[in-house]
PDB file of N, CA and C in Angstrom:
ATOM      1  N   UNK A   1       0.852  -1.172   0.000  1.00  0.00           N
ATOM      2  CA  UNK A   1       0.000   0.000   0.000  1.00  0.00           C
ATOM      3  C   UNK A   1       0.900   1.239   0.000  1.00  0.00           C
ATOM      4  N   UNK A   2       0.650   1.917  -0.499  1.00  0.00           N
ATOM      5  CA  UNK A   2       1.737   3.371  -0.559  1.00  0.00           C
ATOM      6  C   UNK A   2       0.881   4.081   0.535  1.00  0.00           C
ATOM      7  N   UNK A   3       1.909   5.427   0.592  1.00  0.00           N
ATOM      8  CA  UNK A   3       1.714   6.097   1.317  1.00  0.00           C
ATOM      9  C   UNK A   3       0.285   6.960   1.422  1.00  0.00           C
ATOM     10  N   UNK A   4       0.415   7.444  -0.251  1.00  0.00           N
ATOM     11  CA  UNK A   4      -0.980   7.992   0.000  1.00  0.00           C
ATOM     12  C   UNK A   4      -2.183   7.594   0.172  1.00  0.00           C
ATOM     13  N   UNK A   5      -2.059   6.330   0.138  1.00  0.00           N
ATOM     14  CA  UNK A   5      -3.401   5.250   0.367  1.00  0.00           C
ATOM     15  C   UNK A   5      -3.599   5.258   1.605  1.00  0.00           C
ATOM     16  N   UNK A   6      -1.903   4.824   2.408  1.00  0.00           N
ATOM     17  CA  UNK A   6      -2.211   4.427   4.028  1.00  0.00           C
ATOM     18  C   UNK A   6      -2.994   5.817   4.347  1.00  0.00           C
ATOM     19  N   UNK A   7      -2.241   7.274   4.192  1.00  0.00           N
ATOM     20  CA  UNK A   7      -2.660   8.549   4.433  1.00  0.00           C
ATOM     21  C   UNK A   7      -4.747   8.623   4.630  1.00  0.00           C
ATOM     22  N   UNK A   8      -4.772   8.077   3.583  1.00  0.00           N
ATOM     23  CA  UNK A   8      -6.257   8.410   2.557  1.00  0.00           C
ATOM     24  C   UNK A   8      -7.303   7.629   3.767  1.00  0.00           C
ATOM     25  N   UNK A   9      -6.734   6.733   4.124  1.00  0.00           N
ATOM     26  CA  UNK A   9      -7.173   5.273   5.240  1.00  0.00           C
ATOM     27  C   UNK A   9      -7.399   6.164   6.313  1.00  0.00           C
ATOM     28  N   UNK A  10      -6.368   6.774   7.191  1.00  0.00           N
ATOM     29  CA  UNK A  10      -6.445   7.315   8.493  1.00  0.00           C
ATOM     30  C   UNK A  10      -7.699   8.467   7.952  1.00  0.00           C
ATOM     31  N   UNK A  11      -7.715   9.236   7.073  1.00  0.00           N
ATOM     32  CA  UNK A  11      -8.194  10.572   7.321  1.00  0.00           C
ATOM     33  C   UNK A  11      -9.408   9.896   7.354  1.00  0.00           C
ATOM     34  N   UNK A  12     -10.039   8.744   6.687  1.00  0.00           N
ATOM     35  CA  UNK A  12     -11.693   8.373   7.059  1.00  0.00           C
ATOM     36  C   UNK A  12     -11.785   7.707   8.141  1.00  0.00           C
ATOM     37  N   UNK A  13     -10.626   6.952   9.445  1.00  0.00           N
ATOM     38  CA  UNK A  13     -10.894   6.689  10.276  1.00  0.00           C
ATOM     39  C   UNK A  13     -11.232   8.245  11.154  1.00  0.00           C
ATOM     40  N   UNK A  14     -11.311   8.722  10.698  1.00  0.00           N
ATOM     41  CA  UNK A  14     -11.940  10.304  11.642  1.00  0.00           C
ATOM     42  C   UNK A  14     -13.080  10.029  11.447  1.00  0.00           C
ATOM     43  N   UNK A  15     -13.625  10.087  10.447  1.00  0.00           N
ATOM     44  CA  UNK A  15     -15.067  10.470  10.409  1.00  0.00           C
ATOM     45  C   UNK A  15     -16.198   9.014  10.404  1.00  0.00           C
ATOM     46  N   UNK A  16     -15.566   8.036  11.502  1.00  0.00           N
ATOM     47  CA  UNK A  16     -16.228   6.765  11.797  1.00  0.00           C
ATOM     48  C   UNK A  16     -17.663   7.011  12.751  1.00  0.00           C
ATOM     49  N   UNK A  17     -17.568   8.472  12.797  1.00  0.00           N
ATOM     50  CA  UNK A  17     -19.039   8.867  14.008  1.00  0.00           C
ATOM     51  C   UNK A  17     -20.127   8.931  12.412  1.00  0.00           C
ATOM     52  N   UNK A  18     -19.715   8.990  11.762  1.00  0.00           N
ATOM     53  CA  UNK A  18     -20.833   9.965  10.253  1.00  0.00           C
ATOM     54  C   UNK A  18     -20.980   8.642   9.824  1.00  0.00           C
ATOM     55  N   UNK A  19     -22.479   8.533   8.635  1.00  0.00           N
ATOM     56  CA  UNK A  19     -22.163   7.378   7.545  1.00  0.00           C
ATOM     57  C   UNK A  19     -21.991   7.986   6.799  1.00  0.00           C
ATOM     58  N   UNK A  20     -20.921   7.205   5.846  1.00  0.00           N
ATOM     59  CA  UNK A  20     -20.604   8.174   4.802  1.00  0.00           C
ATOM     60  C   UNK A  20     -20.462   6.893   3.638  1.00  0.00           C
ATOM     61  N   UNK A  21     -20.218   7.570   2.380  1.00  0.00           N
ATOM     62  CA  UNK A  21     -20.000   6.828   1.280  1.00  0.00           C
ATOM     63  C   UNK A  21     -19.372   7.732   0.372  1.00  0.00           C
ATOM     64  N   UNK A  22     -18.784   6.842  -0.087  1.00  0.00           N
ATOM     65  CA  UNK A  22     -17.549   7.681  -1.475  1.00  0.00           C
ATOM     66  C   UNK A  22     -17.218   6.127  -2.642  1.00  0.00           C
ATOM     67  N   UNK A  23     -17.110   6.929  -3.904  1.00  0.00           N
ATOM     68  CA  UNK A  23     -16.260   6.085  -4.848  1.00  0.00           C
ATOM     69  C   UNK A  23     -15.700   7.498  -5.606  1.00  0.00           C
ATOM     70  N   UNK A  24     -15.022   6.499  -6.085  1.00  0.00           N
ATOM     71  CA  UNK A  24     -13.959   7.804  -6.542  1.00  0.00           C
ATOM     72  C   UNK A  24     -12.713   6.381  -8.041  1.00  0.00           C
ATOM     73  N   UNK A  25     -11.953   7.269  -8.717  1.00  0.00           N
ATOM     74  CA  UNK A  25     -11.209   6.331  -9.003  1.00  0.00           C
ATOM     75  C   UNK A  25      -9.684   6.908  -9.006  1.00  0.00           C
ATOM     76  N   UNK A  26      -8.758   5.787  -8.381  1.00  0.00           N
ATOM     77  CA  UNK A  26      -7.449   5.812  -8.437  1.00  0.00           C
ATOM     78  C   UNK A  26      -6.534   5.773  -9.366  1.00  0.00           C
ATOM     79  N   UNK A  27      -5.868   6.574 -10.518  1.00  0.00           N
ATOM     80  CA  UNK A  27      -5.681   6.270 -11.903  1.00  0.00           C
ATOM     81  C   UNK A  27      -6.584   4.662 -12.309  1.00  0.00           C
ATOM     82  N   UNK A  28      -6.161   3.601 -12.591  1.00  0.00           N
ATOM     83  CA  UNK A  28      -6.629   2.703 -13.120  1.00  0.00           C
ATOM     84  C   UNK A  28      -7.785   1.899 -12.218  1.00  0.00           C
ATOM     85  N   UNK A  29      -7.841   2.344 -11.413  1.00  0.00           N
ATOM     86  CA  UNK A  29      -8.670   1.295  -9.948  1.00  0.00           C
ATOM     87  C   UNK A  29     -10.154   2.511 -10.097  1.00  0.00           C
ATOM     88  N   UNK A  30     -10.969   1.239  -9.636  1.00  0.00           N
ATOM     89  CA  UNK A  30     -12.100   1.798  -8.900  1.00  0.00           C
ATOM     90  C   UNK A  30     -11.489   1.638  -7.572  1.00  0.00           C
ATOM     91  N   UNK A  31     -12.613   2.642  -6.309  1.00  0.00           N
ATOM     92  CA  UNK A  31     -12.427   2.984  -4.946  1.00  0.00           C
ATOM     93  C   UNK A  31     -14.106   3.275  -4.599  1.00  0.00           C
ATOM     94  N   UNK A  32     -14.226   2.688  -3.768  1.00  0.00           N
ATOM     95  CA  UNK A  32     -15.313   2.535  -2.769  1.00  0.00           C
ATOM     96  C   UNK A  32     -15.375   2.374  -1.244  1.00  0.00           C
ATOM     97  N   UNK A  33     -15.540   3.341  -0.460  1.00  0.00           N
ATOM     98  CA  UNK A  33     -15.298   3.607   0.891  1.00  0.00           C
ATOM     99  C   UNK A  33     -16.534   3.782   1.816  1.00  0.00           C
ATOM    100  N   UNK A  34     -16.910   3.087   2.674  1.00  0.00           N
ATOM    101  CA  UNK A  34     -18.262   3.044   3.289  1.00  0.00           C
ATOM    102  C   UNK A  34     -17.423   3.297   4.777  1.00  0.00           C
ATOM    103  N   UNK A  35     -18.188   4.278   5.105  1.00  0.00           N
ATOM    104  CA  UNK A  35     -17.905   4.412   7.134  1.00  0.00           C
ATOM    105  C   UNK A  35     -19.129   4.777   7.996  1.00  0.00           C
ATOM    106  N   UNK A  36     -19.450   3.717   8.760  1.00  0.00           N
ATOM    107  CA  UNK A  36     -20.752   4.327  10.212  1.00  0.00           C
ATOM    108  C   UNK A  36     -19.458   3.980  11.214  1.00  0.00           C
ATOM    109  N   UNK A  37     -20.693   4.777  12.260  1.00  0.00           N
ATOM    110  CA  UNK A  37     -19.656   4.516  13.587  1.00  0.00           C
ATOM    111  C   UNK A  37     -19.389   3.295  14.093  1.00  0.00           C
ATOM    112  N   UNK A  38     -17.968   2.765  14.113  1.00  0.00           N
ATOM    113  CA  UNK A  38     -17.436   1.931  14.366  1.00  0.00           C
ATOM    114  C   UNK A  38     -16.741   0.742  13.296  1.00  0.00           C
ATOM    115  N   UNK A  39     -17.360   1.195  12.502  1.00  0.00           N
ATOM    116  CA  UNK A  39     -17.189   0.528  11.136  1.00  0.00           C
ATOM    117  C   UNK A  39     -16.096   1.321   9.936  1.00  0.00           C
ATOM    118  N   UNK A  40     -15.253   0.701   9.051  1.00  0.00           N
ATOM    119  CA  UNK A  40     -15.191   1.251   7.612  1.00  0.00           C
ATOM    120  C   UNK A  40     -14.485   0.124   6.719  1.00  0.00           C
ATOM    121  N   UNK A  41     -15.122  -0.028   5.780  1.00  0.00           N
ATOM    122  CA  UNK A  41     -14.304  -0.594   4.574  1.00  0.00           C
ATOM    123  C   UNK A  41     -14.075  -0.023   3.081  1.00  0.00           C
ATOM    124  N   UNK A  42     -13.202  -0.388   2.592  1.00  0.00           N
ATOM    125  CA  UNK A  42     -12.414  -0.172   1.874  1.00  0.00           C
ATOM    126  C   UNK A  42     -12.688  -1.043   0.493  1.00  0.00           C
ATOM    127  N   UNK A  43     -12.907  -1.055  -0.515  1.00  0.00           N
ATOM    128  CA  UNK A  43     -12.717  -1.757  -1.567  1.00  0.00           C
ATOM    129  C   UNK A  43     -12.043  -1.533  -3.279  1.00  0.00           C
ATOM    130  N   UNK A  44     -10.887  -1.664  -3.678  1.00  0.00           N
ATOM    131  CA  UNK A  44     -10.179  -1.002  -4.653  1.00  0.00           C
ATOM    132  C   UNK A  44      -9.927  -2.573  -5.918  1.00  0.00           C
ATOM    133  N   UNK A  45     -10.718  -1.835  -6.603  1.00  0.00           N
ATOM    134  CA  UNK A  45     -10.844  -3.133  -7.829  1.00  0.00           C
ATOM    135  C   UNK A  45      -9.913  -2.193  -9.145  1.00  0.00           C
ATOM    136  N   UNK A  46      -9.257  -2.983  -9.911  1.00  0.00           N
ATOM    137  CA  UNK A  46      -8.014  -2.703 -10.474  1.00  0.00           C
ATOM    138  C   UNK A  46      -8.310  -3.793 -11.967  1.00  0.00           C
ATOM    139  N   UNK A  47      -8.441  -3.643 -12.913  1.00  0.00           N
ATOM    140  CA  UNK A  47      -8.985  -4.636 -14.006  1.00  0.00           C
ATOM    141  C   UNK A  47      -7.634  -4.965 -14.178  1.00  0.00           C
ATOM    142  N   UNK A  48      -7.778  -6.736 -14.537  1.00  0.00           N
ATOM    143  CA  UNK A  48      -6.262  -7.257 -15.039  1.00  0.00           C
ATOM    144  C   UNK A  48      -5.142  -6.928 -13.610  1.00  0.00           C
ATOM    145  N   UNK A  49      -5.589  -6.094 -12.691  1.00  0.00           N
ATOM    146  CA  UNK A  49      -4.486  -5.758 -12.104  1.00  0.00           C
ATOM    147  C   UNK A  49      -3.692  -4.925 -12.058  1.00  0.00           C
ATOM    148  N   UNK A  50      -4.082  -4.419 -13.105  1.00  0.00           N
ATOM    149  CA  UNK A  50      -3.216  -3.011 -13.275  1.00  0.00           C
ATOM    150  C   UNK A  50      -3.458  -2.006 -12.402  1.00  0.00           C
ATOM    151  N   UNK A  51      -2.411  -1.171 -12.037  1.00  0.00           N
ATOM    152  CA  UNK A  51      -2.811  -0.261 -11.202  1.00  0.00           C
ATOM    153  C   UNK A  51      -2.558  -0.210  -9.504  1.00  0.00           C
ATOM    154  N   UNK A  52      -2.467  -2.014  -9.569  1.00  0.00           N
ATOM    155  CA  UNK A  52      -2.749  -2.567  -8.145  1.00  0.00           C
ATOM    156  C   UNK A  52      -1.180  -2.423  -7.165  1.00  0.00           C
ATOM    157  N   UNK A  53      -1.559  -1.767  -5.927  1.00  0.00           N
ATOM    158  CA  UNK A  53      -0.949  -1.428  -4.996  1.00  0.00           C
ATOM    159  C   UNK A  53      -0.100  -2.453  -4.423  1.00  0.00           C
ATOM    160  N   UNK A  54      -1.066  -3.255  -4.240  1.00  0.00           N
ATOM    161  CA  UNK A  54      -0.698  -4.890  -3.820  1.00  0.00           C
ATOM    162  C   UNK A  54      -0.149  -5.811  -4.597  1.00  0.00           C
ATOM    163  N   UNK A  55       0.797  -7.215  -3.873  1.00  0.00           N
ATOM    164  CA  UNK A  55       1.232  -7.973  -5.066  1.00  0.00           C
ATOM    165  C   UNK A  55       0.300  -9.375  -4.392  1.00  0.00           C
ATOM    166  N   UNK A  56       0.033 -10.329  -4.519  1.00  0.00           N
ATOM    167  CA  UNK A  56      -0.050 -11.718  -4.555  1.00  0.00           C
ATOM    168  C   UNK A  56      -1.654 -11.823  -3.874  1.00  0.00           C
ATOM    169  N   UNK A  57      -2.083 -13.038  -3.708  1.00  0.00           N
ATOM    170  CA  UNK A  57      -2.992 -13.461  -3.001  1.00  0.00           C
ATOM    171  C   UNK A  57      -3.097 -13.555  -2.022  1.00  0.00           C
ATOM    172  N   UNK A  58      -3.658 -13.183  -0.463  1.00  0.00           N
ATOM    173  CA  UNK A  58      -3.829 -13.042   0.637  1.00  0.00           C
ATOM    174  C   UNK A  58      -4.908 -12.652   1.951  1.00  0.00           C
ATOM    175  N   UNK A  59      -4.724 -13.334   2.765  1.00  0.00           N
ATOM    176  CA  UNK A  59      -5.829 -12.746   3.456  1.00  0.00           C
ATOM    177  C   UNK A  59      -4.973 -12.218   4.755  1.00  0.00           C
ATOM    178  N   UNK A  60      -5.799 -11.528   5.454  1.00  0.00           N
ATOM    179  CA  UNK A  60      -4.772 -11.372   7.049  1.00  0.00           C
ATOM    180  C   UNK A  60      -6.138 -10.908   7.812  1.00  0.00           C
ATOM    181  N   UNK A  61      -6.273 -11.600   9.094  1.00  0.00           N
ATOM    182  CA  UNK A  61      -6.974 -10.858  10.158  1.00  0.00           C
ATOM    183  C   UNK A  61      -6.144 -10.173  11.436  1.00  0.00           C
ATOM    184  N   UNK A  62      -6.598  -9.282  11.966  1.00  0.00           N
ATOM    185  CA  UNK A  62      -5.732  -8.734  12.961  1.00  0.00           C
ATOM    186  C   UNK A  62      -6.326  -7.715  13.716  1.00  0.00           C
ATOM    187  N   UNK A  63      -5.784  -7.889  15.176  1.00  0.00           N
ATOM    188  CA  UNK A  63      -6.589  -6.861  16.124  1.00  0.00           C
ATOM    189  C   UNK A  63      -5.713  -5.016  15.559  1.00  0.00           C
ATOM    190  N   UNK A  64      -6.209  -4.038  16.027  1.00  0.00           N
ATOM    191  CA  UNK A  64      -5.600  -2.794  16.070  1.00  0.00           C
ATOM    192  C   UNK A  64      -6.779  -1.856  17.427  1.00  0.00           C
ATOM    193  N   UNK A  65      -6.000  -2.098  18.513  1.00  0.00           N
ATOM    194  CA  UNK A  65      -6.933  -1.600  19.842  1.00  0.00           C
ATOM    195  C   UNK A  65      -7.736  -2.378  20.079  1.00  0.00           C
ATOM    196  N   UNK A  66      -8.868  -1.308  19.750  1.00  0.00           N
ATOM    197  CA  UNK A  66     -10.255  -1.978  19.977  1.00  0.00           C
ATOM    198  C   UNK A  66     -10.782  -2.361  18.181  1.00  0.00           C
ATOM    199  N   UNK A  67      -9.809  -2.560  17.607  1.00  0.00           N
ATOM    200  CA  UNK A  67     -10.493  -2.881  16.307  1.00  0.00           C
ATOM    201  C   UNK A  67     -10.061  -4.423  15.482  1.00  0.00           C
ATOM    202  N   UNK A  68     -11.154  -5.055  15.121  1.00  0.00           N
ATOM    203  CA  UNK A  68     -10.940  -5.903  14.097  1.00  0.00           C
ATOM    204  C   UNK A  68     -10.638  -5.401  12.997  1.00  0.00           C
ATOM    205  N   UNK A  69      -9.728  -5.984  11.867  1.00  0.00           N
ATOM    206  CA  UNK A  69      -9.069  -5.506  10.971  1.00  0.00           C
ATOM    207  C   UNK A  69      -8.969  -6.920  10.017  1.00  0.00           C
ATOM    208  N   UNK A  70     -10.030  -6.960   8.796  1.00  0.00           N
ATOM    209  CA  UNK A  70      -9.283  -7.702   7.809  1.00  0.00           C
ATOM    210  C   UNK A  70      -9.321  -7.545   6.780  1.00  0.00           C
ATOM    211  N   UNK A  71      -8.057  -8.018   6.269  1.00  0.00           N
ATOM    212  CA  UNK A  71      -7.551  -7.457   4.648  1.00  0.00           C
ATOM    213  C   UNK A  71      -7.808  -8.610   4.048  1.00  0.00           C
ATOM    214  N   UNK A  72      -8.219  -8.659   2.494  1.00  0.00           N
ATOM    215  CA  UNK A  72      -8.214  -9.708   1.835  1.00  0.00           C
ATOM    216  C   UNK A  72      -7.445  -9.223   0.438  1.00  0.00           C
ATOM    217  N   UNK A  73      -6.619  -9.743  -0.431  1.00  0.00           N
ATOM    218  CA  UNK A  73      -6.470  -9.353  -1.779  1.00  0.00           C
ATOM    219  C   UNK A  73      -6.016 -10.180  -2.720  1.00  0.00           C
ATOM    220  N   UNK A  74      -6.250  -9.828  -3.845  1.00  0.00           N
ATOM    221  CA  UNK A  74      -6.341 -10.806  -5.335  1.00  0.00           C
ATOM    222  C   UNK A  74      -5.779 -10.157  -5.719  1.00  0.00           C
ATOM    223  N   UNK A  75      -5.751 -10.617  -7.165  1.00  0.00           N
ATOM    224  CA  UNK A  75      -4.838  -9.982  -8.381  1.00  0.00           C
ATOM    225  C   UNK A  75      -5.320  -8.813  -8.596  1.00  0.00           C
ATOM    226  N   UNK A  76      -6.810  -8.593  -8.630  1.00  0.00           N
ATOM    227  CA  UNK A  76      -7.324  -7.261  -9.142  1.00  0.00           C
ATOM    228  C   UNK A  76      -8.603  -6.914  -8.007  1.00  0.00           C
ATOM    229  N   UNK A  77      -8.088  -7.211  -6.908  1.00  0.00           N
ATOM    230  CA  UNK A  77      -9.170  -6.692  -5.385  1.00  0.00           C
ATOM    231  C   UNK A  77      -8.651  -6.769  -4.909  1.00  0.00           C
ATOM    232  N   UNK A  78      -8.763  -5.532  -3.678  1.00  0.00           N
ATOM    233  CA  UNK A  78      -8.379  -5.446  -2.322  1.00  0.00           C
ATOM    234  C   UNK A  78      -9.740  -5.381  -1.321  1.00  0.00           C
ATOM    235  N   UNK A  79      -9.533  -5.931  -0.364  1.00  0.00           N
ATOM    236  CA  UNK A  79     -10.795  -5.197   0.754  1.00  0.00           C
ATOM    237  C   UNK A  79     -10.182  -5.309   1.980  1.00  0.00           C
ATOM    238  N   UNK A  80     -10.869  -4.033   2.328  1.00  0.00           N
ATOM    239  CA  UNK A  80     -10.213  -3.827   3.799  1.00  0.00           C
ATOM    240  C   UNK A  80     -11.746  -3.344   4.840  1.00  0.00           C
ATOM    241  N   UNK A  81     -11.699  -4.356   5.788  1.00  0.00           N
ATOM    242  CA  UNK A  81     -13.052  -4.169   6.817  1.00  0.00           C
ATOM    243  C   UNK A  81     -12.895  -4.110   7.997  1.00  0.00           C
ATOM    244  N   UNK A  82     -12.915  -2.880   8.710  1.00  0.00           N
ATOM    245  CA  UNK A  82     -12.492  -2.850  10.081  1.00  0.00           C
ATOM    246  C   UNK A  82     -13.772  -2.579  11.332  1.00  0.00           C
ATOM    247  N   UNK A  83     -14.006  -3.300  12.055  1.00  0.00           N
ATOM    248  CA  UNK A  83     -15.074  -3.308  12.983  1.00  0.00           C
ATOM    249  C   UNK A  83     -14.714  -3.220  14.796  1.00  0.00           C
ATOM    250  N   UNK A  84     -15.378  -1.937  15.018  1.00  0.00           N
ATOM    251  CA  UNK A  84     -14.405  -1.685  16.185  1.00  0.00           C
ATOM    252  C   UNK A  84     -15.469  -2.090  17.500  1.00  0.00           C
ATOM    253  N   UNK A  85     -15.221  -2.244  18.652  1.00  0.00           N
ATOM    254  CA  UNK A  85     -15.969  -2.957  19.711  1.00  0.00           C
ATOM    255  C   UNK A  85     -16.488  -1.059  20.262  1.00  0.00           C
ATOM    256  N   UNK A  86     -17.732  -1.335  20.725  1.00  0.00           N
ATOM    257  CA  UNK A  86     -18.059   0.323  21.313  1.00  0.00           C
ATOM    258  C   UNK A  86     -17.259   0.514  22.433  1.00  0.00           C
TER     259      UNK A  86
END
């Protein structure tokens, strides 16, 4: 993930009190960002792959505080779903 992605990540963990929704596109990627309170995910689809931030196939779960955190990614998807305890 580059920087301005990780960057792009924190600034919507602010606004986890709001629901919000965004798509937007990243040169070659679609971007889709959903946040309510306590919640946000992330989803960046990349055709063929191109474009893509990420390399290989993977999943990862993982705590961060009070938050569940899991990443999944493919050749041409990423998702990122984080669910935090009140």
């Amino acid at each position: 993930m580059a920087a301005h992605d990780d960057h792009h990540h924190h600034e919507w963990r602010r606004w986890w009190g709001d629901e919000r929704k965004e798509e937007f596109r990243d040169g070659p990627c679609e971007v889709k960002i959903e946040s309510k309170r306590g919640e946000y995910k992330r989803e960046v689809k990349c055709k063929d792959g191109i474009g893509a931030r990420w390399r290989g196939e993977w999943t990862e779960e993982f705590r961060d505080g009070r938050c569940r955190v899991k990443q999944e990614a493919k050749r041409d998807e990423f998702k990122e779903e984080v669910k935090c305890d009140d």
